[in-house]
C-alpha atoms as a PDB file:
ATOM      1  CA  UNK A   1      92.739  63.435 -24.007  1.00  0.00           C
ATOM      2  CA  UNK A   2      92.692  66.675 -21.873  1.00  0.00           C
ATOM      3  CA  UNK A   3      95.667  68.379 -22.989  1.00  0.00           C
ATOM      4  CA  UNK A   4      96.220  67.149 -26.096  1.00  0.00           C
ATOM      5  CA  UNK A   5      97.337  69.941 -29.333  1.00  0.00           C
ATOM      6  CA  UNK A   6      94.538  70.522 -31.454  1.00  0.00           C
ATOM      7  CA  UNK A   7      94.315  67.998 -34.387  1.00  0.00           C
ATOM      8  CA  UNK A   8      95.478  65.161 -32.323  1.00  0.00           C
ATOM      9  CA  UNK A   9      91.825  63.529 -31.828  1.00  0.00           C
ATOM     10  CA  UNK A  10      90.869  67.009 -30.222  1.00  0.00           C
ATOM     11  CA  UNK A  11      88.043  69.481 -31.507  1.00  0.00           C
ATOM     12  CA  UNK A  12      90.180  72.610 -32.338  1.00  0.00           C
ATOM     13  CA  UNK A  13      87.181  74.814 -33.778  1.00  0.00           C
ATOM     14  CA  UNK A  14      88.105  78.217 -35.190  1.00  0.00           C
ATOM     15  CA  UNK A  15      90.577  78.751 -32.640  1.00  0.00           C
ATOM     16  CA  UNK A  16      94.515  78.742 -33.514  1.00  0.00           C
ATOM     17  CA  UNK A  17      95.896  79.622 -30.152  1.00  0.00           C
ATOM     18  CA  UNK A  18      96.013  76.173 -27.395  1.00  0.00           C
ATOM     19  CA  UNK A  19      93.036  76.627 -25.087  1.00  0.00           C
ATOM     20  CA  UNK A  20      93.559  76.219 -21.551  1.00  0.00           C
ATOM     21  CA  UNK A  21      93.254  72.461 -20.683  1.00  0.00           C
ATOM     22  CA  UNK A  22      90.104  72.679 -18.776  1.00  0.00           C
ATOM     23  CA  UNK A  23      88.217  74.807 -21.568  1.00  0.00           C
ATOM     24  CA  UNK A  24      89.841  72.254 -24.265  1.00  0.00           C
ATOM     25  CA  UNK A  25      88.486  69.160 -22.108  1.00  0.00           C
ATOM     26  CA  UNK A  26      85.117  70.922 -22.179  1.00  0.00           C
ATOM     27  CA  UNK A  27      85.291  71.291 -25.997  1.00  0.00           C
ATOM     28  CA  UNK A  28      85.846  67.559 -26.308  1.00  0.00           C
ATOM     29  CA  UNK A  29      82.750  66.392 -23.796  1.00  0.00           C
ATOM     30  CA  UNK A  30      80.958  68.167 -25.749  1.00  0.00           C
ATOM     31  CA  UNK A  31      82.247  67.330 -29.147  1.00  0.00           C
ATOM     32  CA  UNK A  32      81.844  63.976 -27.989  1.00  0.00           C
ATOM     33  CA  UNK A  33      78.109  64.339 -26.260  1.00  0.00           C
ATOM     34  CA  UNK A  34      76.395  66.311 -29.832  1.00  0.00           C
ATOM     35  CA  UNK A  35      78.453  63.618 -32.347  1.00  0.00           C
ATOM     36  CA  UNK A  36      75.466  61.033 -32.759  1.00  0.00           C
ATOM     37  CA  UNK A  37      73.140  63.819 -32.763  1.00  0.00           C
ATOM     38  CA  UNK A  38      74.828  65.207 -36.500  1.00  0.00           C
ATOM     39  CA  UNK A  39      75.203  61.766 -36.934  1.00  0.00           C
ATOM     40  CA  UNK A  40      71.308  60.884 -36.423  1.00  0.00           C
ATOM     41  CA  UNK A  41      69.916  64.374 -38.049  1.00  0.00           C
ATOM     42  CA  UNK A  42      72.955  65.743 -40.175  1.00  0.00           C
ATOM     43  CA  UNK A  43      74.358  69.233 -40.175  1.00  0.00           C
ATOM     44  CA  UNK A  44      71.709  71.236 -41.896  1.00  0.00           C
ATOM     45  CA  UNK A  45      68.671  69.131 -39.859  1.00  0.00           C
ATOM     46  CA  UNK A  46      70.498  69.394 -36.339  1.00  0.00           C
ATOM     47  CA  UNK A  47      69.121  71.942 -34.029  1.00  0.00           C
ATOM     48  CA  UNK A  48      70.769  73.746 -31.694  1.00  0.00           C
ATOM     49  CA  UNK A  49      68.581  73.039 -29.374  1.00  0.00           C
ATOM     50  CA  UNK A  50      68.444  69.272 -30.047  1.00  0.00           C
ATOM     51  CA  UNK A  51      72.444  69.537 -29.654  1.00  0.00           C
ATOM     52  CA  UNK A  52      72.568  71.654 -26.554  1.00  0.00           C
ATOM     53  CA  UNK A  53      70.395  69.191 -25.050  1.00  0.00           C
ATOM     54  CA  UNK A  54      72.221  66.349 -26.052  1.00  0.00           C
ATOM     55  CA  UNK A  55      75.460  67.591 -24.098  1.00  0.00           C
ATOM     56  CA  UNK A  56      73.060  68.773 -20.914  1.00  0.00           C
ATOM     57  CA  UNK A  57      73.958  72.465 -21.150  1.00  0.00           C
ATOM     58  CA  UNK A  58      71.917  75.330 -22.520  1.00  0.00           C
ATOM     59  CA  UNK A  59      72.122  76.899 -25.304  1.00  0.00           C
ATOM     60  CA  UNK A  60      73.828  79.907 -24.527  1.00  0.00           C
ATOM     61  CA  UNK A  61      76.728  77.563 -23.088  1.00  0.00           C
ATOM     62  CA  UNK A  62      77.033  76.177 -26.296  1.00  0.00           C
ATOM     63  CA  UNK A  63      77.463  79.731 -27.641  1.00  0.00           C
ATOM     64  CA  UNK A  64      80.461  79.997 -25.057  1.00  0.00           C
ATOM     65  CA  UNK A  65      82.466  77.175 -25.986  1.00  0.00           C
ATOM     66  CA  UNK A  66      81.633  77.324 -29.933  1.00  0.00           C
ATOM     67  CA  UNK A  67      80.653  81.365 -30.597  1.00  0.00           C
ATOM     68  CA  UNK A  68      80.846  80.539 -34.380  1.00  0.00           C
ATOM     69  CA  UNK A  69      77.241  78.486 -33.542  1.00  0.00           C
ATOM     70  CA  UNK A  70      76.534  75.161 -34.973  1.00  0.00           C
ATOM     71  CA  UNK A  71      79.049  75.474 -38.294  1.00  0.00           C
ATOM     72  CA  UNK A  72      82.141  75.563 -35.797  1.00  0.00           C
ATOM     73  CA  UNK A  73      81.017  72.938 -33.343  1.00  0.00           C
ATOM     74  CA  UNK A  74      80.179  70.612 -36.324  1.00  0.00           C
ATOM     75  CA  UNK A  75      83.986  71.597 -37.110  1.00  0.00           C
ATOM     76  CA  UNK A  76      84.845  70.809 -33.586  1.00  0.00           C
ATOM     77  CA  UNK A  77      82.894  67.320 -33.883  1.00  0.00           C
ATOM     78  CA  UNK A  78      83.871  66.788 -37.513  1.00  0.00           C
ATOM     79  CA  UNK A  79      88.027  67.258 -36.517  1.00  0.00           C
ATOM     80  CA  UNK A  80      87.667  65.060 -33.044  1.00  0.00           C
ATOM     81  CA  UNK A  81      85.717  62.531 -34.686  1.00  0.00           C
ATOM     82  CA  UNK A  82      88.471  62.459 -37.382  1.00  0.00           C
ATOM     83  CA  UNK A  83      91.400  62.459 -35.355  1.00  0.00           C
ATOM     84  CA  UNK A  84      90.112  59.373 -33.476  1.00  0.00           C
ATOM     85  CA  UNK A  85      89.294  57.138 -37.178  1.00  0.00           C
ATOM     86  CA  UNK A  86      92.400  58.553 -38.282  1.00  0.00           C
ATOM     87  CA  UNK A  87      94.893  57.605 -35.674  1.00  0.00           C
ATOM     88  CA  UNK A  88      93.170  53.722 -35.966  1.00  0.00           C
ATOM     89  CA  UNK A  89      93.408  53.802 -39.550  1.00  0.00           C
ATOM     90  CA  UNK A  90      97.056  54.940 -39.187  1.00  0.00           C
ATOM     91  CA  UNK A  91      97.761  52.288 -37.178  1.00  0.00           C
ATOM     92  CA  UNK A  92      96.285  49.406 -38.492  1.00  0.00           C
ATOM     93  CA  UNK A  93      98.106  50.418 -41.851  1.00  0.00           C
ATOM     94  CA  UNK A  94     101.636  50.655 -40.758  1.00  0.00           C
ATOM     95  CA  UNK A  95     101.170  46.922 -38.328  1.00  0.00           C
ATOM     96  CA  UNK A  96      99.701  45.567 -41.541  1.00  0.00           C
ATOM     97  CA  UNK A  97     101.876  46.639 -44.288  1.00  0.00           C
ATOM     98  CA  UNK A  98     105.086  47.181 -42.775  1.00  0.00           C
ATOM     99  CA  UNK A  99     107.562  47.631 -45.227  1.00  0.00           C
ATOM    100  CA  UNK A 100     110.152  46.668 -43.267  1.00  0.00           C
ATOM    101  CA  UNK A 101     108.673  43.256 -43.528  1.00  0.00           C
ATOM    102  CA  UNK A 102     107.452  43.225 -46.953  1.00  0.00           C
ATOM    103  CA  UNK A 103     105.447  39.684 -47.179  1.00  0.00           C
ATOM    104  CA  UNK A 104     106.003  36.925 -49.410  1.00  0.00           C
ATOM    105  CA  UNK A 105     104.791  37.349 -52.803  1.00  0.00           C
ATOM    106  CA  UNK A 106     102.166  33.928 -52.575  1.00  0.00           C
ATOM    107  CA  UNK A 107     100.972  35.867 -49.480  1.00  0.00           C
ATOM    108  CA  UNK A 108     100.434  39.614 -51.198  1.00  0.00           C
ATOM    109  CA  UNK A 109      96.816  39.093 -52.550  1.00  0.00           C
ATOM    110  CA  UNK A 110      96.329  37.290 -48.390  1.00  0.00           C
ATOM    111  CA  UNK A 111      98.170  40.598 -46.857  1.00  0.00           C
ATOM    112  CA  UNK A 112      96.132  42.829 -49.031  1.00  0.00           C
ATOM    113  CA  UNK A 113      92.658  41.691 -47.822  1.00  0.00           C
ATOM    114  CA  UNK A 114      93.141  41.626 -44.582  1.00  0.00           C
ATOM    115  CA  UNK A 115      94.186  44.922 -44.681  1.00  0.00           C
ATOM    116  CA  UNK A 116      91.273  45.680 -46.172  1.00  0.00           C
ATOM    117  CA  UNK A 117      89.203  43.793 -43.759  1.00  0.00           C
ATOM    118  CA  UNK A 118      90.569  45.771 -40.849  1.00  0.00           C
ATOM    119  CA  UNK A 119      89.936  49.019 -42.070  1.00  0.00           C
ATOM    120  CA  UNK A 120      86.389  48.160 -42.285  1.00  0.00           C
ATOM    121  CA  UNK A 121      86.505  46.929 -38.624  1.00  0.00           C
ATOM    122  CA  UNK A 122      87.557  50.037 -38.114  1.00  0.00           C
ATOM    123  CA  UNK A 123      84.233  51.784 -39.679  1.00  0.00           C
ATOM    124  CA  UNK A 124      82.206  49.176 -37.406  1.00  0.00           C
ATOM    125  CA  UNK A 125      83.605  50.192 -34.044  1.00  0.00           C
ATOM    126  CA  UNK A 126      82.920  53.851 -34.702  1.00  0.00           C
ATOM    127  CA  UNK A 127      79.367  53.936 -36.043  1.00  0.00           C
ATOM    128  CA  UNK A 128      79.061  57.882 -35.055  1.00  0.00           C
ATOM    129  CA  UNK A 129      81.538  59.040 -37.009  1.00  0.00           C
ATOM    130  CA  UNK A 130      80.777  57.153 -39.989  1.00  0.00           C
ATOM    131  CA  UNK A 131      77.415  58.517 -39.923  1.00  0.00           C
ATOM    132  CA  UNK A 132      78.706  61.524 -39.970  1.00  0.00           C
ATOM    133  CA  UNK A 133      80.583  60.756 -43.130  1.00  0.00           C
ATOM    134  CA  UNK A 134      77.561  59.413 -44.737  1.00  0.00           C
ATOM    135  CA  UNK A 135      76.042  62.953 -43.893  1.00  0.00           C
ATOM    136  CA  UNK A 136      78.751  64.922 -45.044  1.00  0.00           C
ATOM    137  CA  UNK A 137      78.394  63.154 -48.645  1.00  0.00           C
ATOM    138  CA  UNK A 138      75.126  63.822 -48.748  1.00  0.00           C
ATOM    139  CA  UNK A 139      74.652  67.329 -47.521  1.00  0.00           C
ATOM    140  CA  UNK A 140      78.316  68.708 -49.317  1.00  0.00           C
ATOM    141  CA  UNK A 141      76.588  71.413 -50.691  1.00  0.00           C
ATOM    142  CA  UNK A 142      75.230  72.397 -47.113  1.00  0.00           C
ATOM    143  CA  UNK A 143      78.137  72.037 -45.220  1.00  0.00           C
ATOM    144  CA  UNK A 144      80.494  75.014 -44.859  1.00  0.00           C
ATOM    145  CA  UNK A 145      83.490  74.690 -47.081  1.00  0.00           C
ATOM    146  CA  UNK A 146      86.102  74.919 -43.956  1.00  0.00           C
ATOM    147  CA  UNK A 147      84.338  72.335 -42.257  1.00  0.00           C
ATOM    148  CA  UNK A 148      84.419  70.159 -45.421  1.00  0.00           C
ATOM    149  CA  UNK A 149      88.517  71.495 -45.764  1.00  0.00           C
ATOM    150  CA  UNK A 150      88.801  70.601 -42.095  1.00  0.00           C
ATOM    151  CA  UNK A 151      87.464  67.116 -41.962  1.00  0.00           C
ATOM    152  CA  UNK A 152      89.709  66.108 -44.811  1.00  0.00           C
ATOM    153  CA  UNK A 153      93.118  67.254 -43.435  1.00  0.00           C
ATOM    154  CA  UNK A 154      92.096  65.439 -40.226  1.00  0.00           C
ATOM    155  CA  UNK A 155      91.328  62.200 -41.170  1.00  0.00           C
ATOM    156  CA  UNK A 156      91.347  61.035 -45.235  1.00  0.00           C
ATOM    157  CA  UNK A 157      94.389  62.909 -45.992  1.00  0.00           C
ATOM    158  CA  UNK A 158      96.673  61.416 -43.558  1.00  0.00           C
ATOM    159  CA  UNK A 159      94.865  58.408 -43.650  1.00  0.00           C
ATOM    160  CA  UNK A 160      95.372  57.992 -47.779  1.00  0.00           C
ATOM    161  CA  UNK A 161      99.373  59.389 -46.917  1.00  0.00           C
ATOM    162  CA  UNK A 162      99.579  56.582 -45.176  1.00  0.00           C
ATOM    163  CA  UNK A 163      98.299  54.125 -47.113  1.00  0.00           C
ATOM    164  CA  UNK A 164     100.206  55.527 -50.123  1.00  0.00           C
ATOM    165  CA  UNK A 165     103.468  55.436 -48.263  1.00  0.00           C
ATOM    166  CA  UNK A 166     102.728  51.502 -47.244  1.00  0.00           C
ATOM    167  CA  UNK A 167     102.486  51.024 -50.906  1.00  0.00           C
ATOM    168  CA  UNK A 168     105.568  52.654 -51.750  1.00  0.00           C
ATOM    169  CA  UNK A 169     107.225  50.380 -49.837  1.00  0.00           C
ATOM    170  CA  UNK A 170     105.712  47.279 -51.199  1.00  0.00           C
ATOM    171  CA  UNK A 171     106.779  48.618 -54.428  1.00  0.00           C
ATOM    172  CA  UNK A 172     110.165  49.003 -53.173  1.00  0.00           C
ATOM    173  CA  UNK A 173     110.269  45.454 -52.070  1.00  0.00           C
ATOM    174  CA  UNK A 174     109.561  44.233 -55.673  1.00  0.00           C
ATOM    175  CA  UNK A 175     106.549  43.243 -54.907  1.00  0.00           C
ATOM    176  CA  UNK A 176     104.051  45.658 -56.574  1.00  0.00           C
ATOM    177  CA  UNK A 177     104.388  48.333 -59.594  1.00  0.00           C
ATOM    178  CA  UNK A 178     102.323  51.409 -58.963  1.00  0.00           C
ATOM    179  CA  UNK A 179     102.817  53.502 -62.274  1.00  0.00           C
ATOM    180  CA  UNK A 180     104.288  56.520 -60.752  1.00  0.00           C
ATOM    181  CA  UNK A 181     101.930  57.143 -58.429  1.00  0.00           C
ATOM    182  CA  UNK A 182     101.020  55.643 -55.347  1.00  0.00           C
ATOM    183  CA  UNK A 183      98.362  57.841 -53.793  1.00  0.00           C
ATOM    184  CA  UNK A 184      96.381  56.988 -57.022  1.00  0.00           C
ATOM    185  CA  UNK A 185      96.919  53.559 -56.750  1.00  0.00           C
ATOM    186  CA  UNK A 186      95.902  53.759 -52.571  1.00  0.00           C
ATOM    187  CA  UNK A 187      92.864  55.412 -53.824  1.00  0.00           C
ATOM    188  CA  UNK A 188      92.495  52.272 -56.322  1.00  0.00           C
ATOM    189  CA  UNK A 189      93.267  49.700 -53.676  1.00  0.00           C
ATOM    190  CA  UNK A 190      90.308  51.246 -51.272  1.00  0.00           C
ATOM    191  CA  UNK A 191      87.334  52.116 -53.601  1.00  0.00           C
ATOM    192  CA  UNK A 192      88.239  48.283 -54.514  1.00  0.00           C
ATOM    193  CA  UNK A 193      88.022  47.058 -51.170  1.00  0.00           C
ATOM    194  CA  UNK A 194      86.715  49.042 -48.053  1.00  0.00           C
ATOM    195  CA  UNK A 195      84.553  51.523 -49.922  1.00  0.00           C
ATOM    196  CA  UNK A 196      82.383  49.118 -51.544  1.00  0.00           C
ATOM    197  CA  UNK A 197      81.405  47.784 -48.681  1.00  0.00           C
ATOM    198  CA  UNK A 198      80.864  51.048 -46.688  1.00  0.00           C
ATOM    199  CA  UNK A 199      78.632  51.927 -49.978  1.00  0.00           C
ATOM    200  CA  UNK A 200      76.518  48.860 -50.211  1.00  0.00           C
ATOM    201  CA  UNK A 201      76.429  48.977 -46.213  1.00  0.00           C
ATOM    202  CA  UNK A 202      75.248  52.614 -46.341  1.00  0.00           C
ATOM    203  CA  UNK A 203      78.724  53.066 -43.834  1.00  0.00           C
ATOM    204  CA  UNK A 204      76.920  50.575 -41.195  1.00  0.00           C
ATOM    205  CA  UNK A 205      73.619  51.207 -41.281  1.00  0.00           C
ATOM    206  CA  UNK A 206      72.951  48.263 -43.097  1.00  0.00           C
ATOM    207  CA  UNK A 207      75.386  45.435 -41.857  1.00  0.00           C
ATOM    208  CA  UNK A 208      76.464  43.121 -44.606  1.00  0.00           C
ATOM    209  CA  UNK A 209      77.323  39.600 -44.030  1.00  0.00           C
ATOM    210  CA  UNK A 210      80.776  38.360 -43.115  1.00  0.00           C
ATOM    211  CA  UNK A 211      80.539  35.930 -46.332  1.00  0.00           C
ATOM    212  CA  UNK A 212      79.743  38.844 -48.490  1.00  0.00           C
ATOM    213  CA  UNK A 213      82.160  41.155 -46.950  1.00  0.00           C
ATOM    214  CA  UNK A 214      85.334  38.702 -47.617  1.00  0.00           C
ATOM    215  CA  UNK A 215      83.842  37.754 -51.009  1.00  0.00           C
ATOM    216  CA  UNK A 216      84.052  41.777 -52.105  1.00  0.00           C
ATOM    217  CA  UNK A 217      87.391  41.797 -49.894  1.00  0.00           C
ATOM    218  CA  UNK A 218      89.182  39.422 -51.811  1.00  0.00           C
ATOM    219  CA  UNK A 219      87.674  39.942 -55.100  1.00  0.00           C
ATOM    220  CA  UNK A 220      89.081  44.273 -54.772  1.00  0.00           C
ATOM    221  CA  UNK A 221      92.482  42.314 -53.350  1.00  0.00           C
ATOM    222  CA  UNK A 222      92.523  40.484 -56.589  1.00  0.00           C
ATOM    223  CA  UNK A 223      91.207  43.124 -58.851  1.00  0.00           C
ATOM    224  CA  UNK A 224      93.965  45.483 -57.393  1.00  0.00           C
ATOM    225  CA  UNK A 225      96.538  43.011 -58.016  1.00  0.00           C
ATOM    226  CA  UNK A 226      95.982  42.683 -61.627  1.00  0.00           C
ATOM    227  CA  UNK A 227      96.416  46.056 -62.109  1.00  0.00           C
ATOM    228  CA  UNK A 228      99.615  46.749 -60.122  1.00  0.00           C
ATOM    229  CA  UNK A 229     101.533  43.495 -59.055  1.00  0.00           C
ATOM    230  CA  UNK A 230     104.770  43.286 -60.426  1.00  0.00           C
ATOM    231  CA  UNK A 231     106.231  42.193 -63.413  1.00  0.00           C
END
């Protein structure tokens, strides 16, 4: 990752200008070493001290890297943390709903959940950051604005872009009919699907089964359908 532009899976903070790579690869262990500790505490419980010593540097080096204190590297952690989800749920959109091979109508409702099933994976194999989402819903009216700003243009926004523009495409293919407007009908598709399981699993904490995870799977997959399949 050393190297990398800021909001490519790298903490960027408050600064615009690239850091030098070494000072950037810093920013990331360290983004990296203090996630689980927002995660565990959230931002308004998390001490500085509890973060510092979670990364193995003082305080006063934390000061260095992040001089905006505990509100920028939470922005720092927030963005990385984001960029990383992000580029996975980017991915796992575009190799699932490719609309350059639209699939076949008997297989939509199929297509759809697995979909859906993947981008929960997803939320499984990064526990952290999801715990920091859980924390940012709960503490929204703790959290600096920015960071809150920040965290959405690094990870949901794209993530719902792409989504939406998967749709698009399956509406294209005569397969779906999203009403004029597919980000709406993204943001349909995952409160059906992925986000009530991340609810009822408190985003991990509390695992559900694999039986009840397919059963609310295919029952969003179907509710989704009846609302904007085709004809």
């Amino acid at each position: 990752m050393e190297g990398e532009t800021p909001g490519r899976g790298t903490p960027e903070g408050a600064a615009n200008a690239p850091l030098p790579p070494r000072k950037l690869a810093k920013r990331i262990a360290l983004a990296r070493a203090t996630c689980a500790v927002f995660g565990r505490e959230g931002y308004a419980r998390a001490s500085v001290d509890a973060l510092a010593a979670a990364a193995g540097v003082s305080t006063r080096t934390l000061y260095n890297h992040f001089p905006g204190g505990k509100s920028e590297l939470f922005r720092a952690v927030v963005t990385w943390s984001s960029g990383e989800v992000r580029d996975a749920h980017v991915a796992t959109v575009r190799a699932l709903l490719d609309p350059a091979r639209p699939p076949h109508p008997d297989n939509l409702e199929r297509d759809l959940a697995a979909l859906a099933r993947a981008l929960i994976d997803v939320m499984v194999e990064h526990p952290d950051h999801f715990a920091l989402v859980r924390h940012i819903h709960a503490e929204a009216d703790h959290v600096p604005p920015e960071v809150l700003a920040a965290w959405k243009a690094a990870g949901p926004g794209p993530v719902e872009g792409a989504l939406a523009e998967a749709l698009a495409g399956l509406e294209k293919a005569g397969l779906l009919d999203l009403h004029g407007d597919a980000e709406l009908a993204g943001a349909h598709f995952t409160a059906l699907t992925s986000t009530s399981v991340a609810q009822l699993s408190h985003y991990g904490v509390l695992p559900l089964s694999r039986a009840e995870t397919d059963r609310l799977v295919r029952g969003g997959a179907a509710a989704f359908l009846r609302a904007y399949r085709a004809g």
